[in-house]
PDB file of N, CA and C in Angstrom:
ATOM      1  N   UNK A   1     -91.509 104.358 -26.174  1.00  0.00           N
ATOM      2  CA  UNK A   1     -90.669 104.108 -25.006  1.00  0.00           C
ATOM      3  C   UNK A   1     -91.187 104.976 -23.856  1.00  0.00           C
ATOM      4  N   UNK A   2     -91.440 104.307 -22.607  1.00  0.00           N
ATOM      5  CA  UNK A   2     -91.729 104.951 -21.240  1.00  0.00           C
ATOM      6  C   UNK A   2     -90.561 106.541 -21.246  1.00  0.00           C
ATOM      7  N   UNK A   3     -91.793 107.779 -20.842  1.00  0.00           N
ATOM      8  CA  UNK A   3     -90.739 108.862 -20.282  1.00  0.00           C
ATOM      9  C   UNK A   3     -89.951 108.524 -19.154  1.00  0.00           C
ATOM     10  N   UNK A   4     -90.106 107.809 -18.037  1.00  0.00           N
ATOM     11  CA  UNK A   4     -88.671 107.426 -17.447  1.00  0.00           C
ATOM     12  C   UNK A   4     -87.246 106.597 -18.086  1.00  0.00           C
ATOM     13  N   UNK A   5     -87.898 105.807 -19.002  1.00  0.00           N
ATOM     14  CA  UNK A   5     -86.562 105.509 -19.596  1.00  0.00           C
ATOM     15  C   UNK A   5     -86.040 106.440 -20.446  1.00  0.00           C
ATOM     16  N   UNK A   6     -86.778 107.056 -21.161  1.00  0.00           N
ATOM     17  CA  UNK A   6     -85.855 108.313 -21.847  1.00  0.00           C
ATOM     18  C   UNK A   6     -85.121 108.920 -21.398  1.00  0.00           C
ATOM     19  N   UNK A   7     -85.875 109.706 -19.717  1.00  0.00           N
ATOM     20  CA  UNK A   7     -85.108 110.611 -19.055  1.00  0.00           C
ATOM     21  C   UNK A   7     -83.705 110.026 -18.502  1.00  0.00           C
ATOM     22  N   UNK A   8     -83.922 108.587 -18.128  1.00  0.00           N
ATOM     23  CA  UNK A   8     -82.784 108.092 -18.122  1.00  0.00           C
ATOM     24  C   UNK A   8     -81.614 108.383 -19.091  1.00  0.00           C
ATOM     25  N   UNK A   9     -82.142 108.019 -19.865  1.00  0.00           N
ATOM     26  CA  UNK A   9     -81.108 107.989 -21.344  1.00  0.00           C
ATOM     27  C   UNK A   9     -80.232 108.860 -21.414  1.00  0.00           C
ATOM     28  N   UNK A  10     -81.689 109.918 -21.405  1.00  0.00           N
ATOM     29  CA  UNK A  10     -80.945 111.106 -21.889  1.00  0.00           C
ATOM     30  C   UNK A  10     -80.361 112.220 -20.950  1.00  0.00           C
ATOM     31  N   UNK A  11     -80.056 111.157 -19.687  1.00  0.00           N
ATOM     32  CA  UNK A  11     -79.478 112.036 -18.361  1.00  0.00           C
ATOM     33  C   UNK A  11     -77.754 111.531 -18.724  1.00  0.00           C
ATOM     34  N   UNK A  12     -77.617 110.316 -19.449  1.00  0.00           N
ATOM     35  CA  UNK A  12     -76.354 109.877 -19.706  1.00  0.00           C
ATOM     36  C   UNK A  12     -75.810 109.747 -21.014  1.00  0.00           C
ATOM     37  N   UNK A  13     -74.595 110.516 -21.205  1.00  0.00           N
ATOM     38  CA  UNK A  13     -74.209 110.302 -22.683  1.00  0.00           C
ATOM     39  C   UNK A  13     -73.603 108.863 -23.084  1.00  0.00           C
ATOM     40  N   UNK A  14     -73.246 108.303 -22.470  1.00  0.00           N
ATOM     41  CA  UNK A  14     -72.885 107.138 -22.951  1.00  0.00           C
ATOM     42  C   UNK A  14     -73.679 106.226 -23.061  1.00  0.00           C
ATOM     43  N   UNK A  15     -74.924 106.106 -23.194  1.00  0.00           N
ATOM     44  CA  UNK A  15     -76.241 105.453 -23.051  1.00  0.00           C
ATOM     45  C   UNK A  15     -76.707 105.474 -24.637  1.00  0.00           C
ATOM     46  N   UNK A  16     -76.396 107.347 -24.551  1.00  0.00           N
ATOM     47  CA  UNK A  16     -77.204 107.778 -25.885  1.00  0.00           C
ATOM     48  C   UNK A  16     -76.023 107.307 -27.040  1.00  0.00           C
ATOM     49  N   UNK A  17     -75.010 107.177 -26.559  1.00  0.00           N
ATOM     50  CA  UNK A  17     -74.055 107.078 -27.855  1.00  0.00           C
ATOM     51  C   UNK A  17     -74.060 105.626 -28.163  1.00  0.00           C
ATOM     52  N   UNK A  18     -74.278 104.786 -27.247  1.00  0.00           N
ATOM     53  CA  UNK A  18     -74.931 103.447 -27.445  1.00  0.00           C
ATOM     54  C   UNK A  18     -75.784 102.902 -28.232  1.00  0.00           C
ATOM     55  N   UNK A  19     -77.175 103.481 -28.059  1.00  0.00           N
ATOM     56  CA  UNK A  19     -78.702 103.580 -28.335  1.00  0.00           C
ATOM     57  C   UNK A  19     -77.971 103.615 -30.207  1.00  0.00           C
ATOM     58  N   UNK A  20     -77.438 105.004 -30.237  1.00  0.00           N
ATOM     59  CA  UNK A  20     -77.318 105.407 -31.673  1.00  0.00           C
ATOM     60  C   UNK A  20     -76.245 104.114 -32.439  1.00  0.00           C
ATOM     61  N   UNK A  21     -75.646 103.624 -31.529  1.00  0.00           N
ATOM     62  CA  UNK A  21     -74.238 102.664 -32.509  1.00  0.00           C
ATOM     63  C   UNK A  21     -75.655 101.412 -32.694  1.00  0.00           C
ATOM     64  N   UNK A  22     -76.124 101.243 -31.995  1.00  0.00           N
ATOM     65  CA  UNK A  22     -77.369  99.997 -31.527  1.00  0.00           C
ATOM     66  C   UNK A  22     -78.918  99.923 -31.523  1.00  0.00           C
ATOM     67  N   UNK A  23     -79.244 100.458 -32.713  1.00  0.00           N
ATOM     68  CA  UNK A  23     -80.484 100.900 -32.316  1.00  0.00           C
ATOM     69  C   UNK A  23     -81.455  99.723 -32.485  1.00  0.00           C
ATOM     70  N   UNK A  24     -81.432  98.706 -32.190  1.00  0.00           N
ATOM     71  CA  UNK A  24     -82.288  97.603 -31.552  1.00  0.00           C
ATOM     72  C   UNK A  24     -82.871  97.792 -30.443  1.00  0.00           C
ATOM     73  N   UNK A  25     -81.604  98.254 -29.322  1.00  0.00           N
ATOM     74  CA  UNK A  25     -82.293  98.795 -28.152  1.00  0.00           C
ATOM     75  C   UNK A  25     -83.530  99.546 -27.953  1.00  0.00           C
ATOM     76  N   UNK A  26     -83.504 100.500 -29.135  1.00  0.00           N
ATOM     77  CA  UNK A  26     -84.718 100.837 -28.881  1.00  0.00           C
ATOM     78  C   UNK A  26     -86.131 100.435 -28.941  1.00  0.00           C
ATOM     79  N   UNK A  27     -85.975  99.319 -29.792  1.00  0.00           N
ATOM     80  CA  UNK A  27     -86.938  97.766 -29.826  1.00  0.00           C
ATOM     81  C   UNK A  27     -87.512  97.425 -28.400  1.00  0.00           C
ATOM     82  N   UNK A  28     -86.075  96.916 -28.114  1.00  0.00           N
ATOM     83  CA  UNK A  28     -86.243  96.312 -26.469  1.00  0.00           C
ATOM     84  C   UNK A  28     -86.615  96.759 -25.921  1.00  0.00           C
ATOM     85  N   UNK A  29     -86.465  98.127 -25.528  1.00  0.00           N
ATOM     86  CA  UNK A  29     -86.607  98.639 -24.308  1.00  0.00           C
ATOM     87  C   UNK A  29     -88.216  99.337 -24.092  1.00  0.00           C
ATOM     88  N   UNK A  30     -88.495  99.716 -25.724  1.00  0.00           N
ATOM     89  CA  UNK A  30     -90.115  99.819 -25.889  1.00  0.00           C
ATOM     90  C   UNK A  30     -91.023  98.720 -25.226  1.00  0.00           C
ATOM     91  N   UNK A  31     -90.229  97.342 -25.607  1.00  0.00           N
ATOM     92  CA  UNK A  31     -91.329  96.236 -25.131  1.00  0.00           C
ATOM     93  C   UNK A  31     -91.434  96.086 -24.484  1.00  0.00           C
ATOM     94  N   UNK A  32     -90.129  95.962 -23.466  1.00  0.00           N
ATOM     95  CA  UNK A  32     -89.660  95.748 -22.165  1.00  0.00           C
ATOM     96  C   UNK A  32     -88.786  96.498 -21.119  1.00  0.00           C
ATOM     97  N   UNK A  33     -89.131  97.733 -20.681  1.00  0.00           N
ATOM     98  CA  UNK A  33     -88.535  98.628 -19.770  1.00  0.00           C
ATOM     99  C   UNK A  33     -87.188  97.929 -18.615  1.00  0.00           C
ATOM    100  N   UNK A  34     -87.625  97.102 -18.271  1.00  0.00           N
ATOM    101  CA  UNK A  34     -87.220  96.548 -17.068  1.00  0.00           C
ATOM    102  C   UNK A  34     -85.822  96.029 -17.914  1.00  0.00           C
ATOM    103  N   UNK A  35     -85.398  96.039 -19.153  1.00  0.00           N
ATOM    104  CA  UNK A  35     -84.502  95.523 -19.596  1.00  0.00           C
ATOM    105  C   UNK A  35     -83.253  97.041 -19.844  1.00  0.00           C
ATOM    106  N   UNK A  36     -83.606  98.180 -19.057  1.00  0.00           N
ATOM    107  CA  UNK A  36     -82.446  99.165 -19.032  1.00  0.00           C
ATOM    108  C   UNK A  36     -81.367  98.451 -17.978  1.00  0.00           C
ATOM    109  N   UNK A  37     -81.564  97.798 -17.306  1.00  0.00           N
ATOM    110  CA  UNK A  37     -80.060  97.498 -16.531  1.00  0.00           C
ATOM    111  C   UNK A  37     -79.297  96.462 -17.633  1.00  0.00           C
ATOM    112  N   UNK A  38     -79.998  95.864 -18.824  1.00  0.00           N
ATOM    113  CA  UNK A  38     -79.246  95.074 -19.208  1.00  0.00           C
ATOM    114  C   UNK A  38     -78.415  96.025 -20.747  1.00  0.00           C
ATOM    115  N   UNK A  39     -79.036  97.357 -20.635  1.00  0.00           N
ATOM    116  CA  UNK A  39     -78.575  97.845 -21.568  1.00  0.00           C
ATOM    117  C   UNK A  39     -77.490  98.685 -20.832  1.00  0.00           C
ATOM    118  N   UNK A  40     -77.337  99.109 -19.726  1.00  0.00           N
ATOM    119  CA  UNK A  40     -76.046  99.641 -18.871  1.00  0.00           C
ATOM    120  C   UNK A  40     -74.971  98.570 -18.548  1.00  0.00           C
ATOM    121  N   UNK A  41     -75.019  96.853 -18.556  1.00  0.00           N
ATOM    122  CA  UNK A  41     -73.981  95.951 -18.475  1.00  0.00           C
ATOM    123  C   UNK A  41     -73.660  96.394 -20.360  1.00  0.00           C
ATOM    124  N   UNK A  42     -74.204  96.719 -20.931  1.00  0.00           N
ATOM    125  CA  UNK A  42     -73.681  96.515 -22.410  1.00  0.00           C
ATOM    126  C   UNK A  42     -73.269  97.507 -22.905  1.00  0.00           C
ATOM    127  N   UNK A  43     -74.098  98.664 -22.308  1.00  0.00           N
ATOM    128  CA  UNK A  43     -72.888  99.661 -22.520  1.00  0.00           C
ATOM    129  C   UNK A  43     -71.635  99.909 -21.929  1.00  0.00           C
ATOM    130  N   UNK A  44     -71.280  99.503 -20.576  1.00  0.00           N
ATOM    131  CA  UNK A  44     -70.318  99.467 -19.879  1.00  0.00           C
ATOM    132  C   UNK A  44     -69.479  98.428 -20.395  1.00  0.00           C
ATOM    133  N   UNK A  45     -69.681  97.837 -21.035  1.00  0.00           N
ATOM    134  CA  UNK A  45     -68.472  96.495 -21.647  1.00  0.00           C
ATOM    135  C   UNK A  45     -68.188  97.477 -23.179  1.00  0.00           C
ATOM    136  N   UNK A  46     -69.035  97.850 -23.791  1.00  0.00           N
ATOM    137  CA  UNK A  46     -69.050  98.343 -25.047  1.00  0.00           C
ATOM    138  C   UNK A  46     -67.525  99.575 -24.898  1.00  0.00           C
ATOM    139  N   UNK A  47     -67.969 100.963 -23.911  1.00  0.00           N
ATOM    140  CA  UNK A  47     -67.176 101.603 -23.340  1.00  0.00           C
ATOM    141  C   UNK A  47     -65.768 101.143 -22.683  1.00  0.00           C
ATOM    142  N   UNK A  48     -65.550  99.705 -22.395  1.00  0.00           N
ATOM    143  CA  UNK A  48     -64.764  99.389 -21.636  1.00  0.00           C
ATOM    144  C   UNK A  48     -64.153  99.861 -20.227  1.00  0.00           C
ATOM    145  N   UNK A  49     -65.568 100.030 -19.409  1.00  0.00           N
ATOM    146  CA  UNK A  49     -65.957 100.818 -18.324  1.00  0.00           C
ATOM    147  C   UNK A  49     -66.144  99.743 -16.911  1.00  0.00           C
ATOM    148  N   UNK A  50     -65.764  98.332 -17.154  1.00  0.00           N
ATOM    149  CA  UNK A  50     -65.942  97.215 -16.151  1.00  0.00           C
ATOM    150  C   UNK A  50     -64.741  97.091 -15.702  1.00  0.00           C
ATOM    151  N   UNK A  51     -64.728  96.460 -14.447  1.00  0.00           N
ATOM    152  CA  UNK A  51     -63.735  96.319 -13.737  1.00  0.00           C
ATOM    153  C   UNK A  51     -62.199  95.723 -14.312  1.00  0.00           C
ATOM    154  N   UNK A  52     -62.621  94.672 -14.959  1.00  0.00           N
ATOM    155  CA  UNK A  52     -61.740  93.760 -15.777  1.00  0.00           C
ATOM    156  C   UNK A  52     -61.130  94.524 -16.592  1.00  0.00           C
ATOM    157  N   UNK A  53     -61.724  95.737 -17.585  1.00  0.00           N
ATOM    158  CA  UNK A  53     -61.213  96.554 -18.264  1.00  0.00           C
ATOM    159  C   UNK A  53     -60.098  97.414 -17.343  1.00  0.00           C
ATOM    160  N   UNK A  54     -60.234  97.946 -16.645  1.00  0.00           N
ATOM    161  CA  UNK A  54     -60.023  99.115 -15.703  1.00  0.00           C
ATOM    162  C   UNK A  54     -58.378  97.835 -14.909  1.00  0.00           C
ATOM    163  N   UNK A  55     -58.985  96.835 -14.811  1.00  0.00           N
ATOM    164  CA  UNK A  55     -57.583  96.103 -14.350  1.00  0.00           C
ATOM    165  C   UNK A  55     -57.050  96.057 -15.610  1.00  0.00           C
ATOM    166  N   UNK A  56     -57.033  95.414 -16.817  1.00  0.00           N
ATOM    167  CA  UNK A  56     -56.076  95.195 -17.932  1.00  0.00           C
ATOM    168  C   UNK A  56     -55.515  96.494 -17.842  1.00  0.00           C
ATOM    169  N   UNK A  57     -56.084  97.747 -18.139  1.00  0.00           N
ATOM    170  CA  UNK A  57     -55.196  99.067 -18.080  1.00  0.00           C
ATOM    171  C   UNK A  57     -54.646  99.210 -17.506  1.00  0.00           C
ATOM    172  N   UNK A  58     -54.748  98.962 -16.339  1.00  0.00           N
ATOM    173  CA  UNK A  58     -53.332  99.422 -14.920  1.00  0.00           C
ATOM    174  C   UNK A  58     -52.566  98.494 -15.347  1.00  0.00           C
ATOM    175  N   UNK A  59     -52.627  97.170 -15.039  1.00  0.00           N
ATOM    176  CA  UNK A  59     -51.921  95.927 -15.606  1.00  0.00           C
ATOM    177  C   UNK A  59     -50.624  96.464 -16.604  1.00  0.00           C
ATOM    178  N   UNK A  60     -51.251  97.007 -17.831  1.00  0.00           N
ATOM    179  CA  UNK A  60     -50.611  97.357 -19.329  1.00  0.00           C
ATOM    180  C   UNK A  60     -49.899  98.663 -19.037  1.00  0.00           C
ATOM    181  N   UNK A  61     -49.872  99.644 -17.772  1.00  0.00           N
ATOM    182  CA  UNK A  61     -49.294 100.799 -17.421  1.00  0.00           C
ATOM    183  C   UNK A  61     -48.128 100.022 -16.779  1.00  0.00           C
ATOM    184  N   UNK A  62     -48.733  99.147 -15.626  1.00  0.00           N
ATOM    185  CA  UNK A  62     -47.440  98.846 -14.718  1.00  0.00           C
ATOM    186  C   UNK A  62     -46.472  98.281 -15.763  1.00  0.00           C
ATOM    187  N   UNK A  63     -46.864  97.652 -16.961  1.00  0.00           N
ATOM    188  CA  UNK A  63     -45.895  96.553 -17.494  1.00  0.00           C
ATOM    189  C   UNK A  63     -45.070  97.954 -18.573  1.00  0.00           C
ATOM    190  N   UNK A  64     -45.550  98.677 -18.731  1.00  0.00           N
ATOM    191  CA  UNK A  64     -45.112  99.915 -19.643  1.00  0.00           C
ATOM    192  C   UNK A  64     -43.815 100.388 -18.995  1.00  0.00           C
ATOM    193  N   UNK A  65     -44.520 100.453 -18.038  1.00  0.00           N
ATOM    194  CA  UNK A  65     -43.665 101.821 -16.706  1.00  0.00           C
ATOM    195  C   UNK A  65     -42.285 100.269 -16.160  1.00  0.00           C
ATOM    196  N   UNK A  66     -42.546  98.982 -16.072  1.00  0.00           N
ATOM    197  CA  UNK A  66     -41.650  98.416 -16.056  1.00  0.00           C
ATOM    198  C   UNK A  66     -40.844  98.014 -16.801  1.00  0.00           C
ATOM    199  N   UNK A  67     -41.053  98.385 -18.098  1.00  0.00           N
ATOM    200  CA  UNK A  67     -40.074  98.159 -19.272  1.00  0.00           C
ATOM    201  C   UNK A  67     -39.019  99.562 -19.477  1.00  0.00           C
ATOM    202  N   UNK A  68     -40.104 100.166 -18.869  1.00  0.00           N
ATOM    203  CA  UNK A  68     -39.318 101.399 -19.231  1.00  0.00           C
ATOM    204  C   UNK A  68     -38.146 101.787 -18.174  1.00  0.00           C
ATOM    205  N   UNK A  69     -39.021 101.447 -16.956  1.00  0.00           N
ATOM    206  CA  UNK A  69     -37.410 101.281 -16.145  1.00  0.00           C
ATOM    207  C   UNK A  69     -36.576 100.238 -16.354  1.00  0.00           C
ATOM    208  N   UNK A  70     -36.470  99.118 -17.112  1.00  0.00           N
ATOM    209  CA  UNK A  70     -35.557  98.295 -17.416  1.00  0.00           C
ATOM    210  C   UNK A  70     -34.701  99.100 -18.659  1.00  0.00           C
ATOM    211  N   UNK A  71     -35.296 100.069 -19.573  1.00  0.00           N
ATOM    212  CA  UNK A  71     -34.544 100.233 -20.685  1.00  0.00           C
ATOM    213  C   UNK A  71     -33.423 101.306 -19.593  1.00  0.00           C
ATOM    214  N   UNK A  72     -34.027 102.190 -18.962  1.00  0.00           N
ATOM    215  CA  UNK A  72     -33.484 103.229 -17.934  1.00  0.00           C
ATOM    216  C   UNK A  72     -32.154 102.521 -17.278  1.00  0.00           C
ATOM    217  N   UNK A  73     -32.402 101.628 -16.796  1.00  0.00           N
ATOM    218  CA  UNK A  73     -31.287 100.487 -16.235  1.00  0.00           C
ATOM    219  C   UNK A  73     -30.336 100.066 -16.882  1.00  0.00           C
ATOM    220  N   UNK A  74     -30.760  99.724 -18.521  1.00  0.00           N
ATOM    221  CA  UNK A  74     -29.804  99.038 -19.060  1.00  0.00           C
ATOM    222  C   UNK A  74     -29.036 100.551 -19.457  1.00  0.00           C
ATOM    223  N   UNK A  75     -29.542 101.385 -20.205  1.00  0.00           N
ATOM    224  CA  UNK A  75     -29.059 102.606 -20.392  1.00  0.00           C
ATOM    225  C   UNK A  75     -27.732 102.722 -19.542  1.00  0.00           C
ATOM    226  N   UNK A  76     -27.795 102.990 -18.203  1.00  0.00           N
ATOM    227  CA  UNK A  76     -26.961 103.960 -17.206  1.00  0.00           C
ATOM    228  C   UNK A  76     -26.089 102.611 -17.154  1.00  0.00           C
ATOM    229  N   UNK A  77     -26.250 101.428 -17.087  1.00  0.00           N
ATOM    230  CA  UNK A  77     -25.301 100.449 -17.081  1.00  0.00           C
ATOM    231  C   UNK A  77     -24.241 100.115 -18.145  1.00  0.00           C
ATOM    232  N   UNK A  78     -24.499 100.563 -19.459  1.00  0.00           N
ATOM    233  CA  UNK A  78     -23.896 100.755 -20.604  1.00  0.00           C
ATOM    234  C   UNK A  78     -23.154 102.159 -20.711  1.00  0.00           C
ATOM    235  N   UNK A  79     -23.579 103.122 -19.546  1.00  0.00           N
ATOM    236  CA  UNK A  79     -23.070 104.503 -19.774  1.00  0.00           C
ATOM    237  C   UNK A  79     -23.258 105.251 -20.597  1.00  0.00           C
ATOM    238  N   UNK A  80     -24.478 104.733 -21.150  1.00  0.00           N
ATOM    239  CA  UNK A  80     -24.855 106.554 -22.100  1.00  0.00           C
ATOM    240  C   UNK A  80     -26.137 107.458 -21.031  1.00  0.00           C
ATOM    241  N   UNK A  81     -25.915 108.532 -21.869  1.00  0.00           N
ATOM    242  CA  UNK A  81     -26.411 109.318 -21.090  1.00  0.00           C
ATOM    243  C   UNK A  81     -27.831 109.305 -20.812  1.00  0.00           C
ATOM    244  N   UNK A  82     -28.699 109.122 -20.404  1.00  0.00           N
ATOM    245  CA  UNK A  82     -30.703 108.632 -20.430  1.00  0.00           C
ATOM    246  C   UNK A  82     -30.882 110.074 -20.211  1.00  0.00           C
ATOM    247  N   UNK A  83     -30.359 111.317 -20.407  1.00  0.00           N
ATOM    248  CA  UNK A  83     -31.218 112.720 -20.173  1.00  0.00           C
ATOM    249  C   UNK A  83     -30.561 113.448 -21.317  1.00  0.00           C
TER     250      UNK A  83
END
């Protein structure tokens, strides 16, 4: 494997923790250098580090944080105590 792609690699841990779950990559990337951006879309989905990810989480907070003020609601409306 080219010393720039190593140094790459091994400038990022989530690359390397990749490489190790996947070690095909290191196949690829021997043959074909130019194929590290396709190993950063795959680690970033792997990590769940893409946008889509990053929306489902907020998504799954707001819906958390809105249940939870509904239980809060029903609580004080029934009159027990919520503290």
């Amino acid at each position: 494997m080219r010393k720039e792609v190593l140094d790459h690699i091994r400038a990022r841990k989530d690359l390397q923790e990749y490489i190790r779950i996947h070690p095909y990559w290191y196949r690829k990337l021997s043959r074909d250098p130019r194929d590290l951006y396709s190993l950063e879309i795959a680690a970033l989905h792997y990590h769940e580090r893409t946008i889509p990810h990053h929306v489902q989480k907020f998504t799954t907070g707001v819906q958390m944080a809105s249940m939870m003020m509904g239980m809060l609601s029903n609580m004080q409306s029934q009159g027990g105590n919520p503290g």
